[in-house]
Structures are given as structure tokens and as C-alpha cells.
PDB file of N, CA and C in Angstrom:
ATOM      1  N   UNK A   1      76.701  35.091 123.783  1.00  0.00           N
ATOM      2  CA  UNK A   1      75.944  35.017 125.021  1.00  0.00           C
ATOM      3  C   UNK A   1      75.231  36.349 125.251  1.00  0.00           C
ATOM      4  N   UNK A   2      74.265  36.266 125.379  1.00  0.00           N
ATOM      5  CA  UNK A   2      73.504  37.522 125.489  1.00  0.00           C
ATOM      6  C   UNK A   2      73.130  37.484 127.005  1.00  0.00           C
ATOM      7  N   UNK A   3      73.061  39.209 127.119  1.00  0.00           N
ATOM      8  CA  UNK A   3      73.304  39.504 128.762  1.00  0.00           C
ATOM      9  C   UNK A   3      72.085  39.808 129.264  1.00  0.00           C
ATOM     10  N   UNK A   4      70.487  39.548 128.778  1.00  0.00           N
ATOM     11  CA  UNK A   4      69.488  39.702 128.849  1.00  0.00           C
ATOM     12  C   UNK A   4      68.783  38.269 129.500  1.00  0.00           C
ATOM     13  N   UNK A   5      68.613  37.745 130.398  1.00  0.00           N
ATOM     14  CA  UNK A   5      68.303  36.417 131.297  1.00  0.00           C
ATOM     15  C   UNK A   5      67.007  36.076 129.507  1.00  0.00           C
ATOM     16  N   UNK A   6      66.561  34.724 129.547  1.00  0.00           N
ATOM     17  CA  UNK A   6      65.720  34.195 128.822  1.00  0.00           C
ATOM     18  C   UNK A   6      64.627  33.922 129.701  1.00  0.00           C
ATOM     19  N   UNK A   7      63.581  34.145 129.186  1.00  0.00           N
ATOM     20  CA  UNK A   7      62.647  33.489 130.008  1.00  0.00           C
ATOM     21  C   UNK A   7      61.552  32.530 129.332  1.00  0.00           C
ATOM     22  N   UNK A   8      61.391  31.625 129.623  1.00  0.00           N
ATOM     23  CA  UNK A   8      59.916  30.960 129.126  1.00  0.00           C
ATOM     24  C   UNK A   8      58.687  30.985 129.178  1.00  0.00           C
ATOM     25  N   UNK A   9      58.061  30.962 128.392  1.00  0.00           N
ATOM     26  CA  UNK A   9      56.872  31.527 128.343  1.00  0.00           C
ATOM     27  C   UNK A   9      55.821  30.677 129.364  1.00  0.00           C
ATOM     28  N   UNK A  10      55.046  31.331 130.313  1.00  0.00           N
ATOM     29  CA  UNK A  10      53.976  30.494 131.293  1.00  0.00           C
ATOM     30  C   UNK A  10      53.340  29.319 130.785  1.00  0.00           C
ATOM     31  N   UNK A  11      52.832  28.240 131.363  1.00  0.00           N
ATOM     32  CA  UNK A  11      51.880  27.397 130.568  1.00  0.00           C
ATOM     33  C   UNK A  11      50.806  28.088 130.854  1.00  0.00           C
ATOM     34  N   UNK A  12      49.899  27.536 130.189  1.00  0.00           N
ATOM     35  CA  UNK A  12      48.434  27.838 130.644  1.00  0.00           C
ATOM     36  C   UNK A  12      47.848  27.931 132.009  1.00  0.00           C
ATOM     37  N   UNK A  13      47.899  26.850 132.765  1.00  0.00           N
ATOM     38  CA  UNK A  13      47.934  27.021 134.302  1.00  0.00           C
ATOM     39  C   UNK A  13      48.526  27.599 134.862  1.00  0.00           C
ATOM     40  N   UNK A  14      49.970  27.672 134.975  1.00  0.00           N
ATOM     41  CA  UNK A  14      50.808  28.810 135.547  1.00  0.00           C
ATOM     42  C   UNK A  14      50.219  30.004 135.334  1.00  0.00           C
ATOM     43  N   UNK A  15      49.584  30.820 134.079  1.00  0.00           N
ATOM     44  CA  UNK A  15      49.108  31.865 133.765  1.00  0.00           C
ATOM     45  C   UNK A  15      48.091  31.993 134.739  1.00  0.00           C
ATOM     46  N   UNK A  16      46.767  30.899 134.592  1.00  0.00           N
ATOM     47  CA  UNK A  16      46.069  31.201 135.518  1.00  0.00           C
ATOM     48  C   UNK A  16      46.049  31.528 137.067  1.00  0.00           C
ATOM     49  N   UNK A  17      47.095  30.563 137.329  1.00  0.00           N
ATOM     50  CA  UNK A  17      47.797  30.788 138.658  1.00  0.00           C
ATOM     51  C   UNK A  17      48.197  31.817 139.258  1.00  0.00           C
ATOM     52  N   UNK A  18      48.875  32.619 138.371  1.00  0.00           N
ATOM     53  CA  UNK A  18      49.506  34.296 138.423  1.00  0.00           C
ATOM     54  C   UNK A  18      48.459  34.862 138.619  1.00  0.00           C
ATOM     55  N   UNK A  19      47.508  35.123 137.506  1.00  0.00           N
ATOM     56  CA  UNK A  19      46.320  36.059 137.437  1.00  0.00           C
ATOM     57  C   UNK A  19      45.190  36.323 138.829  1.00  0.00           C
ATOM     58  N   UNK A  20      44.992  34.708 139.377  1.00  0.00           N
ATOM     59  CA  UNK A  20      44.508  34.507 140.521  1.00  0.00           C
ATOM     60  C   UNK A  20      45.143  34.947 141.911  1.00  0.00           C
ATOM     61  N   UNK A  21      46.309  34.890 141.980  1.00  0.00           N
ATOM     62  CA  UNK A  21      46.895  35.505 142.421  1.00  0.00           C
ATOM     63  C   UNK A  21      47.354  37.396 143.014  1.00  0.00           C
ATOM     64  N   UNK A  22      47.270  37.620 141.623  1.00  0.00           N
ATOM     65  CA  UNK A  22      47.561  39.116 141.467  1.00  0.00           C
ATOM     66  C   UNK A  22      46.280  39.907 141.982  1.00  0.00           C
ATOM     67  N   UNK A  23      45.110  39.128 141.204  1.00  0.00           N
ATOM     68  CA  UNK A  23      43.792  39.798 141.489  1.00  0.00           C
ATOM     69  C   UNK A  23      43.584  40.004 142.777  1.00  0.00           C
ATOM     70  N   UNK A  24      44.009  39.119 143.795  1.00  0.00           N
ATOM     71  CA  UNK A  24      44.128  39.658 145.216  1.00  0.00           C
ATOM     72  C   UNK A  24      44.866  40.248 145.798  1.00  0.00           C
ATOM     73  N   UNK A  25      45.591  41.159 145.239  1.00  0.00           N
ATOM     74  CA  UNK A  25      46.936  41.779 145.714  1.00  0.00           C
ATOM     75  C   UNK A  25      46.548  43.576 145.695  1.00  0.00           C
ATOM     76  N   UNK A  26      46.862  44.143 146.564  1.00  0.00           N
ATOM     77  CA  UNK A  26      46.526  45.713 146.320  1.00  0.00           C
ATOM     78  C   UNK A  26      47.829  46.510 146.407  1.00  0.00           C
ATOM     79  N   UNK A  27      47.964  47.055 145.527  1.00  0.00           N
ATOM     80  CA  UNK A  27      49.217  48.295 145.640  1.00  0.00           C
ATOM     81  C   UNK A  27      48.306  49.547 146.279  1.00  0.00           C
ATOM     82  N   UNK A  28      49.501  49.005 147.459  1.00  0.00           N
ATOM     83  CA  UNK A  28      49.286  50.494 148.472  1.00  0.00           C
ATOM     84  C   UNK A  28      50.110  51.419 148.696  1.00  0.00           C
ATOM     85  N   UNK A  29      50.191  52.650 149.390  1.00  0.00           N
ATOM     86  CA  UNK A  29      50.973  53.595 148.994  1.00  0.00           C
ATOM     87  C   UNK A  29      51.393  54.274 150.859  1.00  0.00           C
ATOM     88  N   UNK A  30      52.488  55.029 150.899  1.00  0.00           N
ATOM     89  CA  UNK A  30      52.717  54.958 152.227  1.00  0.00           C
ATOM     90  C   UNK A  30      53.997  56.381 152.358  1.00  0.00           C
ATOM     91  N   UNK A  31      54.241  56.734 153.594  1.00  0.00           N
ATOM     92  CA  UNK A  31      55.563  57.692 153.700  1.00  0.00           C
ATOM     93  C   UNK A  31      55.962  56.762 154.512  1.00  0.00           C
ATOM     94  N   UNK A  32      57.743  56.599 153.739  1.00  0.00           N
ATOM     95  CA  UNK A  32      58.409  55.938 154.873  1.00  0.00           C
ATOM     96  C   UNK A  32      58.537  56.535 156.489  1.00  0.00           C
ATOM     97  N   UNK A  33      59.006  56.003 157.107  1.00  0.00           N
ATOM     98  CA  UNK A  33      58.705  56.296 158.597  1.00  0.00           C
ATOM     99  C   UNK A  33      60.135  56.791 159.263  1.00  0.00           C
ATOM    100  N   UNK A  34      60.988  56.172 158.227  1.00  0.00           N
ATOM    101  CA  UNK A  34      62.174  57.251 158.667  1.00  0.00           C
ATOM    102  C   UNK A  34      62.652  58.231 157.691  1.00  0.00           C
ATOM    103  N   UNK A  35      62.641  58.267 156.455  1.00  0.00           N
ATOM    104  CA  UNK A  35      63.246  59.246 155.576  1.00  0.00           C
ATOM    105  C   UNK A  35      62.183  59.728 155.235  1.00  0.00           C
ATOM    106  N   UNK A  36      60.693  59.256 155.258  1.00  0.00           N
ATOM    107  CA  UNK A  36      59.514  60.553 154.284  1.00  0.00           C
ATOM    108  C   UNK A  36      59.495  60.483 153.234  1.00  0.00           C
ATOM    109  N   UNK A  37      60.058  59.401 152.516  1.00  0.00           N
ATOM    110  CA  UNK A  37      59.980  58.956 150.846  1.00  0.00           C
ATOM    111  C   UNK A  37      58.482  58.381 151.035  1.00  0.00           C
ATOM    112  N   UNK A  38      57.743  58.746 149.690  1.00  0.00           N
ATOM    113  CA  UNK A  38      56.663  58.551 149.093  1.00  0.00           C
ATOM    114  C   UNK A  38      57.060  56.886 148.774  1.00  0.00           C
ATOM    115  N   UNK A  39      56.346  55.669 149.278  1.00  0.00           N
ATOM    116  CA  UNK A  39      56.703  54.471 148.472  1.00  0.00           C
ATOM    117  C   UNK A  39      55.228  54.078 148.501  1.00  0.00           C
ATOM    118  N   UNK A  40      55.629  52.857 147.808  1.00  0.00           N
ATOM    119  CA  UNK A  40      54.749  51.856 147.859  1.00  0.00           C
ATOM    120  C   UNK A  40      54.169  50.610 148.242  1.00  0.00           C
ATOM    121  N   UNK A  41      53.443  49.460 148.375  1.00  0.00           N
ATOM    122  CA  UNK A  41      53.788  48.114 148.993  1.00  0.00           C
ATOM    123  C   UNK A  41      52.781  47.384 148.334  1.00  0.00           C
ATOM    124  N   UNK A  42      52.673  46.236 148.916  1.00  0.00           N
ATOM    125  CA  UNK A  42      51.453  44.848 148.171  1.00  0.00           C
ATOM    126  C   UNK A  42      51.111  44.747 149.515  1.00  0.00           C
ATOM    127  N   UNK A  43      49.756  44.906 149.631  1.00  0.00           N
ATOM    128  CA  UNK A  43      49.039  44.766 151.358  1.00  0.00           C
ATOM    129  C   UNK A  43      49.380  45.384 152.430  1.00  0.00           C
ATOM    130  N   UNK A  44      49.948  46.767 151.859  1.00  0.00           N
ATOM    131  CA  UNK A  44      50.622  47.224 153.412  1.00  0.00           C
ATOM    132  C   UNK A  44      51.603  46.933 153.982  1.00  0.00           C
ATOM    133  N   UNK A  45      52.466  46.311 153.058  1.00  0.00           N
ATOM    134  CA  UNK A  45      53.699  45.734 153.306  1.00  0.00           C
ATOM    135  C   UNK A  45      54.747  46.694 152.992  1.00  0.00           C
ATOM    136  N   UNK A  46      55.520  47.312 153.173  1.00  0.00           N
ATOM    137  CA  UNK A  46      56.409  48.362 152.315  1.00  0.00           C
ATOM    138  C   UNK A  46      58.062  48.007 152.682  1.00  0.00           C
ATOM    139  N   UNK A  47      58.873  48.076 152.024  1.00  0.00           N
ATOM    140  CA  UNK A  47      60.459  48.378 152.153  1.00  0.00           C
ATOM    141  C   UNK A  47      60.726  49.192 151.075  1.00  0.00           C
ATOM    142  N   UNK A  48      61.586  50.562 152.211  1.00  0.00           N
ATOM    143  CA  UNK A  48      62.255  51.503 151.457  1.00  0.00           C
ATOM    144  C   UNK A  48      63.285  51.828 150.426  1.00  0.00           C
ATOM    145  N   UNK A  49      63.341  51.982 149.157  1.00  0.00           N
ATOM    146  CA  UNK A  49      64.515  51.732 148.739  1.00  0.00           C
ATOM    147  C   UNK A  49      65.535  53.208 149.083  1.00  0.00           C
ATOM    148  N   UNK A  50      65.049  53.406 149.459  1.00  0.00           N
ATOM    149  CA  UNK A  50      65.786  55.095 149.797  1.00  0.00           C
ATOM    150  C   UNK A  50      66.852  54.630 151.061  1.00  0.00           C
ATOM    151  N   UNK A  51      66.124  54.441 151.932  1.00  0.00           N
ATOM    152  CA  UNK A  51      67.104  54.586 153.128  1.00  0.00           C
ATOM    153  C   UNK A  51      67.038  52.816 153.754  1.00  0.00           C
ATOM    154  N   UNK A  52      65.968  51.861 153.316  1.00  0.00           N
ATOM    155  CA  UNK A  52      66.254  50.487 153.362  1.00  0.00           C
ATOM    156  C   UNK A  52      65.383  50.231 154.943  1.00  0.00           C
ATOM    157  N   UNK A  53      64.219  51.137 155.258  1.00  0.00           N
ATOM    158  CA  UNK A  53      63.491  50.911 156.159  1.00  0.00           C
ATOM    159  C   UNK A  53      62.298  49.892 155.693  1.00  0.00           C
ATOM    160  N   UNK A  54      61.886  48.734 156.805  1.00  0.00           N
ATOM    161  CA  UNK A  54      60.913  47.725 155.938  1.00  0.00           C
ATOM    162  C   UNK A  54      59.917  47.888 157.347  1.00  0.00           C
ATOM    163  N   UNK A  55      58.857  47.777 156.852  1.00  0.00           N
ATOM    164  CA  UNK A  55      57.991  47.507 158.222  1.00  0.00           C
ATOM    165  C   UNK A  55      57.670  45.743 158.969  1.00  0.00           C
ATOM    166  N   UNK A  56      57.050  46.246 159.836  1.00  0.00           N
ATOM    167  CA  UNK A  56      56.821  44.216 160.148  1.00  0.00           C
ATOM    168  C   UNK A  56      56.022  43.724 159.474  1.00  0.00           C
ATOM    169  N   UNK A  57      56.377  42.605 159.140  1.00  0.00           N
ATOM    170  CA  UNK A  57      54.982  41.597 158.427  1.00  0.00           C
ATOM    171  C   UNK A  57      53.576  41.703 158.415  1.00  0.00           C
ATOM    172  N   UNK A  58      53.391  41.588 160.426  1.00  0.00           N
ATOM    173  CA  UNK A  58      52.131  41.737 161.103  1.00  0.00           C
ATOM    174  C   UNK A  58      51.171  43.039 161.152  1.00  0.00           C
ATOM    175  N   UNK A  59      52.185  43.934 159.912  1.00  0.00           N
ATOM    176  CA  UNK A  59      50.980  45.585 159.579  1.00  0.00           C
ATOM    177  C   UNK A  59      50.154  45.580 158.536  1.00  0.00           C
ATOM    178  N   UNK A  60      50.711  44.290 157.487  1.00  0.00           N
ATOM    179  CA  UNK A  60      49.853  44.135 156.733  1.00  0.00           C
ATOM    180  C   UNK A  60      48.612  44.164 156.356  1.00  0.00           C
ATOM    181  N   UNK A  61      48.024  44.236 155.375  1.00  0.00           N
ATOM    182  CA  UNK A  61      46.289  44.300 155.474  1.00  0.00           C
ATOM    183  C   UNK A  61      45.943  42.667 155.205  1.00  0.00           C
ATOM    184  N   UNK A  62      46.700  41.899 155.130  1.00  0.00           N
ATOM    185  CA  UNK A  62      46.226  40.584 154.746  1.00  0.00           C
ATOM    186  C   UNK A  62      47.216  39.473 155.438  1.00  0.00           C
ATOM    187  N   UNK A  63      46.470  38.270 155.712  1.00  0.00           N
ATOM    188  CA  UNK A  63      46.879  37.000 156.899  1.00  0.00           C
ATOM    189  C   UNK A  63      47.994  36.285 155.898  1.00  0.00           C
ATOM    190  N   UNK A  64      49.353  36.307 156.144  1.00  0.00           N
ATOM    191  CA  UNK A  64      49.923  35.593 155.204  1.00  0.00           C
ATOM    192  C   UNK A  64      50.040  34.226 155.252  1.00  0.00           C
ATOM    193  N   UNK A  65      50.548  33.266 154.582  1.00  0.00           N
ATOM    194  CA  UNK A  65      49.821  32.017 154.494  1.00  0.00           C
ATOM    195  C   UNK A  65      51.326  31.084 155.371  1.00  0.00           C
ATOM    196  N   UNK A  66      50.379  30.185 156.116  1.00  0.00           N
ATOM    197  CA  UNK A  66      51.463  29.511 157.221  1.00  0.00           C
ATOM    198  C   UNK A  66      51.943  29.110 156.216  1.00  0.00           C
ATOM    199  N   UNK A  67      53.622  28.337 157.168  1.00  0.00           N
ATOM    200  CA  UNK A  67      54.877  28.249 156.480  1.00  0.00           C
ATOM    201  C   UNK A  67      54.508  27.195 155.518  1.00  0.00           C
ATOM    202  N   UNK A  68      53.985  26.128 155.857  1.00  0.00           N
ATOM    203  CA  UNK A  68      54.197  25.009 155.446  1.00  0.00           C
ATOM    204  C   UNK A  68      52.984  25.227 153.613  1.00  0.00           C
ATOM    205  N   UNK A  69      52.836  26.132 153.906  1.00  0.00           N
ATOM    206  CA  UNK A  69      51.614  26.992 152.450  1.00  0.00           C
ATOM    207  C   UNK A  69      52.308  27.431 151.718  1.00  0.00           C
ATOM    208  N   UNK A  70      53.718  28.497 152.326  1.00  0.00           N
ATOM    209  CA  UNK A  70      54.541  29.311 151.675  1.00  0.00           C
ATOM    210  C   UNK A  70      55.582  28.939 150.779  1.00  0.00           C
ATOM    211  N   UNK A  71      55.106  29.282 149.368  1.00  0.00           N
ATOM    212  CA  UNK A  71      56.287  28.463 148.201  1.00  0.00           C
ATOM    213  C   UNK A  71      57.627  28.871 148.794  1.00  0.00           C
ATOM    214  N   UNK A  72      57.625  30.027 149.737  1.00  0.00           N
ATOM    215  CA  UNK A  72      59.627  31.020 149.845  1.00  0.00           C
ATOM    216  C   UNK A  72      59.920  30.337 150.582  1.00  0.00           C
ATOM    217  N   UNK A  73      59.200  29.895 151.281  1.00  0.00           N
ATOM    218  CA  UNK A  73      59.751  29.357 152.463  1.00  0.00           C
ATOM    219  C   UNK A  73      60.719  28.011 152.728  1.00  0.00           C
TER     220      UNK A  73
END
């Protein structure tokens, strides 16, 4: 048993799916607001791994997609 998860390779659509995806996504960059760690986020979104500070949803730079849109949900 190997301790490395397997993964399968995308189909073709799935690939495209990702790519379309990603292309709208911006890595942004930020100081946390309570410890002053240098991080990062996708839209202005950030959680700290330092001290575990996350900001609200609604600071984002982008409208996230109602629930009933949202695959997590």
C-alpha cells in the first residue's frame, strides 16, 4: 500500500474546466491583520496559517457564486 493518495488523470473537459476557471482567479498578497505575516489569497480572500486569522468573504475582489451555483456547498 503506498502512502502517496493516487490520482487520475483529468478528462479533457475537466481540464478545460480547471483552466477556465483558474484564468479568473488572482493571487493576491496581504499582511495579516493580527500577527503581520506576509500571506497570500485568491481574490482577496486570505486565511492565516501563522496565527489562523481569515478575513470575511464580503472583502473579496470578486461576487461569489450563490449557493445553489456553489459545487462546496
Amino acid at each position: 500500500m503506498s502512502r502517496h493518495p493516487q490520482h487520475s488523470r483529468p478528462t479533457p473537459r475537466q481540464a478545460v474546466a480547471a483552466a477556465e476557471f483558474l484564468a479568473g482567479q488572482e493571487i493576491t498578497h496581504t499582511e495579516c491583520r493580527r500577527c503581520g505575516s506576509g500571506i497570500s489569497g485568491i481574490d482577496g480572500r486570505y486565511a492565516c496559517g501563522h496565527c489562523g486569522w481569515v478575513n470575511h468573504w464580503s472583502e473579496g475582489h470578486t461576487v461569489l457564486p450563490p449557493e445553489d451555483q456553489d459545487p462546496d456547498a
